[in-house]
Protein backbone atom coordinates (compact mmCIF):
# COMPACT_ATOMS: atom_id res chain seq x y z
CA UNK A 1 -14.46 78.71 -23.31
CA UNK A 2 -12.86 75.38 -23.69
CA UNK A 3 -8.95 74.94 -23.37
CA UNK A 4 -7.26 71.63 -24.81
CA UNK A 5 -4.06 70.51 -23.48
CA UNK A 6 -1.97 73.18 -25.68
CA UNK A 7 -4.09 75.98 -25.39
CA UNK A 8 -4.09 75.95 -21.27
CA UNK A 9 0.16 74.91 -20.98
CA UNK A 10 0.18 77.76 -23.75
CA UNK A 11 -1.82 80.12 -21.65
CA UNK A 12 0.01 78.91 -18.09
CA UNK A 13 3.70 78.95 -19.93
CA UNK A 14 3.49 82.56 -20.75
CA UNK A 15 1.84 84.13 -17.95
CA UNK A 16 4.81 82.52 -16.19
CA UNK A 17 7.23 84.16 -18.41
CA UNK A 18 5.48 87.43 -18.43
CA UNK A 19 5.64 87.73 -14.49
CA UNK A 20 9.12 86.16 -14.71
CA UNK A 21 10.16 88.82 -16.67
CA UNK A 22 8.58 91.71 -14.94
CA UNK A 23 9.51 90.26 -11.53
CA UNK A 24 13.54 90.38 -13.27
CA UNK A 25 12.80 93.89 -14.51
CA UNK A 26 11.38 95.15 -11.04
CA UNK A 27 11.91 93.69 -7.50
CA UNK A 28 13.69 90.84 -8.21
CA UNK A 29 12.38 88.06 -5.49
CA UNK A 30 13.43 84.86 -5.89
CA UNK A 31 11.37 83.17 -8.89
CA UNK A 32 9.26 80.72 -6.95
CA UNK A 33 8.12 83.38 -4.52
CA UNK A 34 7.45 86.16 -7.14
CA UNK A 35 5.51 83.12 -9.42
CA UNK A 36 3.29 82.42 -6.22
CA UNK A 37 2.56 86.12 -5.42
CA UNK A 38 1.27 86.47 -8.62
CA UNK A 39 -1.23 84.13 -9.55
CA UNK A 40 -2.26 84.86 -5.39
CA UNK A 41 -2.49 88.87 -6.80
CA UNK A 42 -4.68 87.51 -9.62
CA UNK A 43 -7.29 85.79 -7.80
CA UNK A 44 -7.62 88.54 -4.94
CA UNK A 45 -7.83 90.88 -8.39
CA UNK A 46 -10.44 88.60 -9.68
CA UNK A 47 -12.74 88.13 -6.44
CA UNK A 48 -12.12 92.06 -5.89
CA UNK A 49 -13.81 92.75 -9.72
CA UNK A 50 -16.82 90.30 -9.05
CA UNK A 51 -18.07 92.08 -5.78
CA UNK A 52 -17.31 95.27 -7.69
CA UNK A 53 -18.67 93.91 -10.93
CA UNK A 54 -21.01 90.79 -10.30
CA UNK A 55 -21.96 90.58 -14.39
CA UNK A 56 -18.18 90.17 -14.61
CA UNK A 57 -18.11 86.88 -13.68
CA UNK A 58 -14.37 86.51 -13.46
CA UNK A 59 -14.29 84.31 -10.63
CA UNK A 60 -16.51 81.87 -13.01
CA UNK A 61 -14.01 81.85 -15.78
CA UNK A 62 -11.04 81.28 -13.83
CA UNK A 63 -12.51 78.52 -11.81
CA UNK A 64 -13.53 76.85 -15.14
CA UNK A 65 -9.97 77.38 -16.63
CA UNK A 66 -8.47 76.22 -13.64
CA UNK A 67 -10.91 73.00 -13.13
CA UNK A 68 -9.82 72.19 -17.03
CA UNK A 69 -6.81 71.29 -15.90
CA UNK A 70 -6.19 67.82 -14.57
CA UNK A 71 -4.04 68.29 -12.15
CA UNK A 72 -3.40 64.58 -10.70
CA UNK A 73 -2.33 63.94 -14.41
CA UNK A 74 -0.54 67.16 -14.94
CA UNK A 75 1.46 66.94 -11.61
CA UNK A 76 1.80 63.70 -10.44
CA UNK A 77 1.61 61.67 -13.34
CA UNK A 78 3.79 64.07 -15.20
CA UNK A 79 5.67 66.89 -13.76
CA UNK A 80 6.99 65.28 -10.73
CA UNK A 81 8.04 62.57 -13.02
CA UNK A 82 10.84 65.25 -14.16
CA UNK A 83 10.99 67.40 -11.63
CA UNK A 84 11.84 64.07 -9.14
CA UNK A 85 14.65 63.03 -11.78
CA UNK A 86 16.04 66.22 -12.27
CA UNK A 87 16.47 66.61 -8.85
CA UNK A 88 18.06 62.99 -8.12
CA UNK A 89 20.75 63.88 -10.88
CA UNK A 90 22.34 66.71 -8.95
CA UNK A 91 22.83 64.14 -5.69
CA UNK A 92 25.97 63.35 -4.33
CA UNK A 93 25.96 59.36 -4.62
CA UNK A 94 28.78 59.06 -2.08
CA UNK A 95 27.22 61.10 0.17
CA UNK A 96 24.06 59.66 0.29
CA UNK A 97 25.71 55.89 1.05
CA UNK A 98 27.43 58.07 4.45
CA UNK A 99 23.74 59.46 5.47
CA UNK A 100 21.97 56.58 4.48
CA UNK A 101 20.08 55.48 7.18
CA UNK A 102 19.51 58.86 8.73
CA UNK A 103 17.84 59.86 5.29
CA UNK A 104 15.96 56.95 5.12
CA UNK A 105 14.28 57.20 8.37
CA UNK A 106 13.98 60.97 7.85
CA UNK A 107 11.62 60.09 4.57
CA UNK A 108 10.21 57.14 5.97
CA UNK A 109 9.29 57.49 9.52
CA UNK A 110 9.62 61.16 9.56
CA UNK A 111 6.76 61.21 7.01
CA UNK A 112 4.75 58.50 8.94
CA UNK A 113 5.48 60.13 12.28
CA UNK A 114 4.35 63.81 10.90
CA UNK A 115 1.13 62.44 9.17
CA UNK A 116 0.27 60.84 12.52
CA UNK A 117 0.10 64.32 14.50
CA UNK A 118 -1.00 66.53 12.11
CA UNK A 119 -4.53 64.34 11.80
CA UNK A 120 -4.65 64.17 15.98
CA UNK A 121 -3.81 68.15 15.53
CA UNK A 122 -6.47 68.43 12.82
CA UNK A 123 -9.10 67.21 14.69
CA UNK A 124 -8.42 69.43 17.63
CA UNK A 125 -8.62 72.45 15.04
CA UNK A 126 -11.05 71.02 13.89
CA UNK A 127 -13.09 71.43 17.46
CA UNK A 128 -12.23 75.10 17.50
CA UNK A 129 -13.58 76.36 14.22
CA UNK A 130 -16.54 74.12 13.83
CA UNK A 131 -15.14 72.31 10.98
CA UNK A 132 -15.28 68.35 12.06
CA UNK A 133 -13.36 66.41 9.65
CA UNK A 134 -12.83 62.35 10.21
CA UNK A 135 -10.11 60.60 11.29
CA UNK A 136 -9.12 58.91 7.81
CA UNK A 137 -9.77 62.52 5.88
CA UNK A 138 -7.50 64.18 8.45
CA UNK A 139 -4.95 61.27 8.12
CA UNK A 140 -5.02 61.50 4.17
CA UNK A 141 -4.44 65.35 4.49
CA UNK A 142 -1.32 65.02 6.83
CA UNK A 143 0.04 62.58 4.35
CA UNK A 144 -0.65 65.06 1.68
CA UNK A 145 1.14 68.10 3.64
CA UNK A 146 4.14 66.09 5.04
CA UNK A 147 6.27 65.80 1.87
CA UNK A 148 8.37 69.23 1.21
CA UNK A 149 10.33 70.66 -1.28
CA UNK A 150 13.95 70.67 -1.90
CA UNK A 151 13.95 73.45 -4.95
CA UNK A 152 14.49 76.80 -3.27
CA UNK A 153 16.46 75.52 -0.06
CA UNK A 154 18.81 73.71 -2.48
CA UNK A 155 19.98 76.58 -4.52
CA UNK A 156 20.20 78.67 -1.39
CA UNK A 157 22.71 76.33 0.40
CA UNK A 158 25.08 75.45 -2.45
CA UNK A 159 27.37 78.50 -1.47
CA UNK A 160 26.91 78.26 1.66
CA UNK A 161 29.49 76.18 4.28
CA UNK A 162 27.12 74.02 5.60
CA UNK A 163 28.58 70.43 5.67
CA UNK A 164 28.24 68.57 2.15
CA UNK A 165 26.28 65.43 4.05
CA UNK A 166 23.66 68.04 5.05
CA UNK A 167 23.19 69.64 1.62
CA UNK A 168 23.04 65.61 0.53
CA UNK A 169 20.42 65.25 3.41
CA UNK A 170 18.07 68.28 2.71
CA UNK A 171 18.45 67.06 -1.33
CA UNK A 172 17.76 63.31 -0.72
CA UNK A 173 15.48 63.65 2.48
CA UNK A 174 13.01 65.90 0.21
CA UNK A 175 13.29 63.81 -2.91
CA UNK A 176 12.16 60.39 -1.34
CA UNK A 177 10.04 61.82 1.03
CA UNK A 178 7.73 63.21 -2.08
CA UNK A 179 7.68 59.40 -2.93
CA UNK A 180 6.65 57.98 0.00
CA UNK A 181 4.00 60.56 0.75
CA UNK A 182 2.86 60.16 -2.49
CA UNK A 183 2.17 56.36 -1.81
CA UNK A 184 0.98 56.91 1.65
CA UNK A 185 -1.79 59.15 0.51
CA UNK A 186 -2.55 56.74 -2.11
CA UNK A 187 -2.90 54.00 0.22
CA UNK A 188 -4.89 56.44 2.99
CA UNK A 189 -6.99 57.86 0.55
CA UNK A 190 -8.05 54.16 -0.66
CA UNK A 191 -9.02 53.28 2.97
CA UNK A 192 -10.76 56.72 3.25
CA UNK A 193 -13.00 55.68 0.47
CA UNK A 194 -13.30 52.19 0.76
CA UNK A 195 -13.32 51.53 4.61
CA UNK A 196 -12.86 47.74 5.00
CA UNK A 197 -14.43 46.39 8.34
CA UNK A 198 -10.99 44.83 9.75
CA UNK A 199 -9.55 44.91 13.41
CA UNK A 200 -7.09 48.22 13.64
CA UNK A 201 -3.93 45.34 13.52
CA UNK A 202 -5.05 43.66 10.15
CA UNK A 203 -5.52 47.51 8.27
CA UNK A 204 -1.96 48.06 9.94
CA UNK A 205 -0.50 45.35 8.33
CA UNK A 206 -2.52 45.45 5.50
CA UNK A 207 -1.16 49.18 4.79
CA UNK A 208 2.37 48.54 5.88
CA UNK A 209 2.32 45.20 3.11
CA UNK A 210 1.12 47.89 0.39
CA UNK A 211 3.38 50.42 1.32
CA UNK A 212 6.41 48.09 1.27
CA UNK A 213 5.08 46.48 -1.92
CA UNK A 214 4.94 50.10 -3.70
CA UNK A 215 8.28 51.63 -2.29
CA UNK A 216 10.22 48.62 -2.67
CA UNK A 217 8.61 47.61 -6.21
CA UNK A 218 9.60 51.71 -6.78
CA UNK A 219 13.30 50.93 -5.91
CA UNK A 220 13.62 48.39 -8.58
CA UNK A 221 11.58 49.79 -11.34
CA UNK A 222 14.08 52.63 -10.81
CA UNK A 223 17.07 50.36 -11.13
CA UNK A 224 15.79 48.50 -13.91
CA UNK A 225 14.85 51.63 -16.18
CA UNK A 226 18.35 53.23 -15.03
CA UNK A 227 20.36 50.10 -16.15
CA UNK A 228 18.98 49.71 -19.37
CA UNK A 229 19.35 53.51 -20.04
CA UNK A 230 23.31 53.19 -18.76
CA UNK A 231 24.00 50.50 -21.07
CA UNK A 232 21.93 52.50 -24.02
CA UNK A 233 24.75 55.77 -23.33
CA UNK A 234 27.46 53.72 -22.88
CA UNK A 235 27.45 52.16 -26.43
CA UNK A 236 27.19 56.04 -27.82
CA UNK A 237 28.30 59.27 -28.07
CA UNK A 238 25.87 61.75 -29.04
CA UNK A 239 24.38 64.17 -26.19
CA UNK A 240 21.41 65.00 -28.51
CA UNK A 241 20.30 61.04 -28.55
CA UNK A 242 21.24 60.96 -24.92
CA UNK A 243 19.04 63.50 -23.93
CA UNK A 244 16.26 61.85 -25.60
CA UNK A 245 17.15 58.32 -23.42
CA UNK A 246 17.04 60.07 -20.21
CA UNK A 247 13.48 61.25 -21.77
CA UNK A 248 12.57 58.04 -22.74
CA UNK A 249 13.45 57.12 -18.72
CA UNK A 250 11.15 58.87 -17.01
CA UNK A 251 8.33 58.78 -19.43
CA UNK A 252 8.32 55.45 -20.11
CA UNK A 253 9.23 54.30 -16.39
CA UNK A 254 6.71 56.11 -14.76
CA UNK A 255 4.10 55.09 -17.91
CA UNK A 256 4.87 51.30 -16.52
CA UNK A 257 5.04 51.85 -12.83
CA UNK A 258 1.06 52.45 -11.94
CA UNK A 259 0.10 49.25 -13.87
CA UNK A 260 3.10 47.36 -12.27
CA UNK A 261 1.47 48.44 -8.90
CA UNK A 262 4.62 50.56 -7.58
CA UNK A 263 5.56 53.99 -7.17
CA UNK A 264 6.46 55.92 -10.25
CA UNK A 265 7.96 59.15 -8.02
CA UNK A 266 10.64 56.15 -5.98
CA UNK A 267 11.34 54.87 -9.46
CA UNK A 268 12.66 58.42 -11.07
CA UNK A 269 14.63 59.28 -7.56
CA UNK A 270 16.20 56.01 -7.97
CA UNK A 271 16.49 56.47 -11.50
CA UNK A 272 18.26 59.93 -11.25
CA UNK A 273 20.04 58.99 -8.93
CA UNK A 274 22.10 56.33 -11.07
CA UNK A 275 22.04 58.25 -14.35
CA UNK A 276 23.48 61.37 -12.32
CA UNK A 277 26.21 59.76 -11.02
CA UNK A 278 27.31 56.69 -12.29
CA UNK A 279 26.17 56.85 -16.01
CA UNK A 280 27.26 60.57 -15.64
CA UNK A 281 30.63 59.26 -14.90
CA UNK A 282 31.17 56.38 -16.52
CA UNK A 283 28.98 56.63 -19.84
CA UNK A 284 29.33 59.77 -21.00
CA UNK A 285 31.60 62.72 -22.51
CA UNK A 286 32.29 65.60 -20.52
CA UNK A 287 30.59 67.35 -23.58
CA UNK A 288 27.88 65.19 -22.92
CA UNK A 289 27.32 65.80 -19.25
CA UNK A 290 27.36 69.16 -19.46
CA UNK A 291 24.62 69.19 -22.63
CA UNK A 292 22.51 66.95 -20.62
CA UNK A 293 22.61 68.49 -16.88
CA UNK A 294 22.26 71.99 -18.47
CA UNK A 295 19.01 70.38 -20.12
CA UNK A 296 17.72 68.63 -16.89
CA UNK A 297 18.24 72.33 -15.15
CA UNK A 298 16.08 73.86 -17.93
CA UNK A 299 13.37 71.20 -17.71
CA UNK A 300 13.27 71.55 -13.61
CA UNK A 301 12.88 75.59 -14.36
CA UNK A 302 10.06 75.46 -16.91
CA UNK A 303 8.35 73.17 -14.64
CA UNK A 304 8.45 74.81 -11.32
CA UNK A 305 7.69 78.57 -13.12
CA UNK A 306 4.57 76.84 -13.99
CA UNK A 307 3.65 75.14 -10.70
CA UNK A 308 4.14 77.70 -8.35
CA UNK A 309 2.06 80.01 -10.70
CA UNK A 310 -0.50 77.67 -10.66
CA UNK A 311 0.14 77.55 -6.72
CA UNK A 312 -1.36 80.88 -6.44
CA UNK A 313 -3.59 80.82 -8.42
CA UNK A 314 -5.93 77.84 -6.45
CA UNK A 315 -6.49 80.31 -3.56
CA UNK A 316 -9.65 82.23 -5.69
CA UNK A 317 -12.64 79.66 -4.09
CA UNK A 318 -10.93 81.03 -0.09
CA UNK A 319 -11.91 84.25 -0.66
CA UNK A 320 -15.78 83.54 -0.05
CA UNK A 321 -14.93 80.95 3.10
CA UNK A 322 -13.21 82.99 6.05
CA UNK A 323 -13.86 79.77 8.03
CA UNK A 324 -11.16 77.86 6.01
CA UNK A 325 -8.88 80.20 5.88
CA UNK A 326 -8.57 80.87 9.66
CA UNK A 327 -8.88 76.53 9.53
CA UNK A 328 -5.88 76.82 7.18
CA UNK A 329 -3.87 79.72 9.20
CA UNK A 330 -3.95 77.35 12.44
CA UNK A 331 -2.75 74.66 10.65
CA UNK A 332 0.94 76.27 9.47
CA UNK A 333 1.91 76.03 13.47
CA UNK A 334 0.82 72.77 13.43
CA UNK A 335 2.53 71.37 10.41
CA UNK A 336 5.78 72.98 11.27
CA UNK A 337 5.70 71.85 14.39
CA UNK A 338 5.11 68.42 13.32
CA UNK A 339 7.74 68.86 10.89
CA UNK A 340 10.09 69.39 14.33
CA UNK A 341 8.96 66.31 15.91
CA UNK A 342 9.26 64.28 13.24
CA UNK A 343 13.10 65.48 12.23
CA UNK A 344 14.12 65.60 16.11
CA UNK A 345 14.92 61.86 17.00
CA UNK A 346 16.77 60.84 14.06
CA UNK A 347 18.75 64.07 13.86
CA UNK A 348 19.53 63.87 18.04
CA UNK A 349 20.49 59.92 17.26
CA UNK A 350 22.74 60.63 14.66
CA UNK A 351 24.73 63.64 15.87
CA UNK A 352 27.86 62.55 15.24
CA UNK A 353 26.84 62.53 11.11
CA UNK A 354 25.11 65.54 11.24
CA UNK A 355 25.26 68.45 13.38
CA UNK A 356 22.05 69.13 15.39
CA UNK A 357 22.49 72.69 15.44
CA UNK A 358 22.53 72.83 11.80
CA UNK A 359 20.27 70.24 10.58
CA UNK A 360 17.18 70.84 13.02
CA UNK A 361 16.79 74.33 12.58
CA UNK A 362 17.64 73.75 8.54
CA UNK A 363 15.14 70.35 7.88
CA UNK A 364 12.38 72.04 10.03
CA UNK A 365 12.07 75.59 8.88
CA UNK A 366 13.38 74.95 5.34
CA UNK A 367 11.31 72.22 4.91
CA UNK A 368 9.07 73.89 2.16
CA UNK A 369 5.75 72.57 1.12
CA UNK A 370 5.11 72.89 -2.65
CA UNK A 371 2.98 71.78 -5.30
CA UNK A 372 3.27 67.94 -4.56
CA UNK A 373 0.63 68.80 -2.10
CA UNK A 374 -1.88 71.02 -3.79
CA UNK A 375 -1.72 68.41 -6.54
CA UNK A 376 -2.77 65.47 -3.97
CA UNK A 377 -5.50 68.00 -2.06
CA UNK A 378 -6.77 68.79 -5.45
CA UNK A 379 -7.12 64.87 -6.76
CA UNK A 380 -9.64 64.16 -4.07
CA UNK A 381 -12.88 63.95 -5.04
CA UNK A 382 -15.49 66.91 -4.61
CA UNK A 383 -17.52 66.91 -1.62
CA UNK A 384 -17.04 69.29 1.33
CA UNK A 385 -14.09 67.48 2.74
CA UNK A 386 -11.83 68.08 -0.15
CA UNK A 387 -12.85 71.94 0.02
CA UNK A 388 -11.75 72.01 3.37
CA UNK A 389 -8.25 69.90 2.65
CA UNK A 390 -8.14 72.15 -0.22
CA UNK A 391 -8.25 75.39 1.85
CA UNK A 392 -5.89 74.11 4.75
CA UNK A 393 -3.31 72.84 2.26
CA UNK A 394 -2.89 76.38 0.18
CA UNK A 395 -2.85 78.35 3.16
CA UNK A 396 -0.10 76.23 4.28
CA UNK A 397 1.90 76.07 1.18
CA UNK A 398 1.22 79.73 0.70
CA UNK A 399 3.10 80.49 3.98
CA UNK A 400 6.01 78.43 3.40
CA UNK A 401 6.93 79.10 -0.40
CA UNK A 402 6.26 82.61 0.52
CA UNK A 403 7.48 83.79 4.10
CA UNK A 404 9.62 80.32 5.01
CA UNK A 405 11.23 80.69 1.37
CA UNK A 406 11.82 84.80 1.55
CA UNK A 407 13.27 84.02 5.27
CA UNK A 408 15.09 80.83 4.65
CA UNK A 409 18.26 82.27 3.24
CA UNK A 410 18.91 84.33 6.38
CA UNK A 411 18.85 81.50 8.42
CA UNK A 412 21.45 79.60 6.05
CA UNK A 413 23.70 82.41 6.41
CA UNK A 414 23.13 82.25 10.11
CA UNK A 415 24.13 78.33 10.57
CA UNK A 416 26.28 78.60 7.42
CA UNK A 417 27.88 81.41 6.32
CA UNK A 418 29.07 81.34 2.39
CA UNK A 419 32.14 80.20 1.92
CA UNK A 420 34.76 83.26 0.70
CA UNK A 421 34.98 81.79 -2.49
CA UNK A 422 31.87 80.64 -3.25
CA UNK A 423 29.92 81.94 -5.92
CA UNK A 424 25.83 81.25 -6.41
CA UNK A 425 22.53 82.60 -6.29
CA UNK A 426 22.33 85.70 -4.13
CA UNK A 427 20.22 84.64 -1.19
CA UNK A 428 16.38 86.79 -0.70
């Protein structure tokens, strides 16, 4: 059976809804984790029924339902155009101009640094289970698995009294890190399929020129689009048209940025970031504000039910390769730990900003990998090297969204207990 666009959002929209509802009804685990378990339930359901039931031929289905969907249009040319924005709007502005520099190497560097030893830690992996993958695959896959994801961490620290500069830093740190690793694959995965004969130096430079081209051209766009969207709310007052202008932002900014050459994801943190504070501020009713973050939180809820349902669903094709899993299963040491050594010399440079004791154990072991990555895995193209990126990447984003996110909250409590009078989401 053939899906069009409708028919599969329709079909992904309320399966999400259905286990949101039953997950409400019953156990109650955070949303993310009890979206992820599901569609991870489904295809161990479905794989069970086909060696029970060959002439079923679930498996078959599902895999054509779930290679319908384009996901590097879906996710990264779409959702994390909202998702990115809605998440910039909720950012302290102040804040970020006191951690500046600390979140700026933590995205920048931190990513670099990470995507550097998990391809060294790949190919040693690699050794061990038979599995050789080459140097620019295994550098395109660490770029892919650095970025993480700010959503559940976020709403688990906002009653907490950790430090507002570190709640700015996990926020920000996570937003902008999606961008750059999001042009960092791009640029790997363009020298993974087009290798150039050049001395090491010259692809050096000749990556570090794109990158700075892409981020910085990112940067602007984001201005631009923000400024003419500030002066658009400032001459009204009517939430409903607002709304649509903040719509208008991210669809039409990111619609611009790939033909522009720059990244679309830097353009809507930089765009969300102005709209969320200053326009919020300064261009708007307090009517008005509330209308249109209450929106943005809707949006960024719709979105991620869908994505992490999808999430678990990708695992069905792992069932049938042991190999990749136990590839995938030796990789979650090695990303966290790379996560660790890339967070550990800014945060022990800058200790008089942010407290060590808080941050390191907070930016490595909440630093959840999401669907930012399972989009890039899945928009490489098919050959055996993309099965095994596939595999490594969902077995790693499986672990953190599900035993990093159900254990995450403890360890927030632990650094930071609530405050007495806070009131938020009741930590898993």
């Amino acid at each position: 059976m053939h899906f069009d666009v409708f028919q599969t959002a329709a079909v992904v929209i309320v399966a999400a809804a259905a286990a949101g509802y039953l997950n409400h009804l019953t156990v109650k685990l955070p949303q993310t984790i009890a979206l992820t378990l599901t569609g991870a339930v489904a295809a161990l359901v479905v794989a069970l029924i086909d060696q029970l039931i060959p002439e079923a031929r679930l498996g078959l289905s599902i895999r054509g339902f779930m290679d319908g969907i384009d996901f590097k249009t879906a996710l990264l040319n779409v959702m994390l155009s909202f998702l990115l924005f809605a998440g910039a709007l909720h950012i302290d502005l102040g804040e970020l101009r006191r951690g500046a520099w600390a979140i700026a190497e933590l995205s920048t560097v931190g990513v670099v640094l990470s995507t550097a030893i998990i391809a060294v830690g790949v190919g040693v992996i690699g050794g061990w289970v038979g599995v050789e993958i080459p140097l620019a695959w295994r550098l395109v896959f660490g770029a892919l698995i650095s970025p993480t994801d700010p959503v559940a961490v976020i709403a688990l620290l906002q009653p907490s009294a950790a430090p507002k500069l570190l709640k700015t830093t996990v926020a920000a740190e996570s937003l902008f890190n999606d961008g750059v690793g999001v042009v960092l694959f791009s640029i790997l995965l363009g020298m993974a399929l087009n290798p150039i004969p050049a001395a090491p130096s010259a692809r050096l430079a000749q990556g570090m020129l794109l990158f700075a081209r892409e981020a910085g051209g990112g940067v602007l766009l984001g201005l631009l689009i923000a400024a003419i969207g500030y002066g658009a709310m400032r001459s009204i007052e009517d939430y409903a048209t607002e709304a649509l202008i903040t719509i208008a932002i991210v669809m039409g900014g990111y619609a611009v940025a790939e033909p522009l050459g720059v990244s679309g994801p830097v353009a809507m943190a930089v765009a969300g970031l102005i709209i969320g504070n200053v326009a919020a501020r300064t261009a708007m009713s307090e009517a008005t504000r509330d209308h249109l973050m209450k929106f943005w939180d809707l949006v960024d809820h719709i979105l991620n039910a869908a994505l992490f349902l999808l999430i678990g669903l990708q695992g069905l094709p792992l069932f049938g390769a042991p190999r990749l899993f136990i590839l995938g299963a030796a990789c979650v040491p090695l990303v966290l730990g790379a996560r660790a050594l890339s967070v550990a010399p800014t945060l022990a440079a800058r200790r008089k900003l942010l407290n060590f004791r808080q941050a390191f154990p907070l930016l490595t072991w909440g630093g959840l990998r999401g669907g930012i990555g399972i989009a890039m895995a899945l928009a490489l193209p098919a050959g055996p090297t993309r099965d095994v990126i596939v595999a490594a990447t969902y077995v790693v984003v499986m672990f953190s969204v599900i035993v990093q996110g159900a254990t995450v909250g403890r360890l927030i409590r632990a650094i930071a207990p609530p405050q007495p009078d806070a009131a938020g989401p009741t930590p898993p």
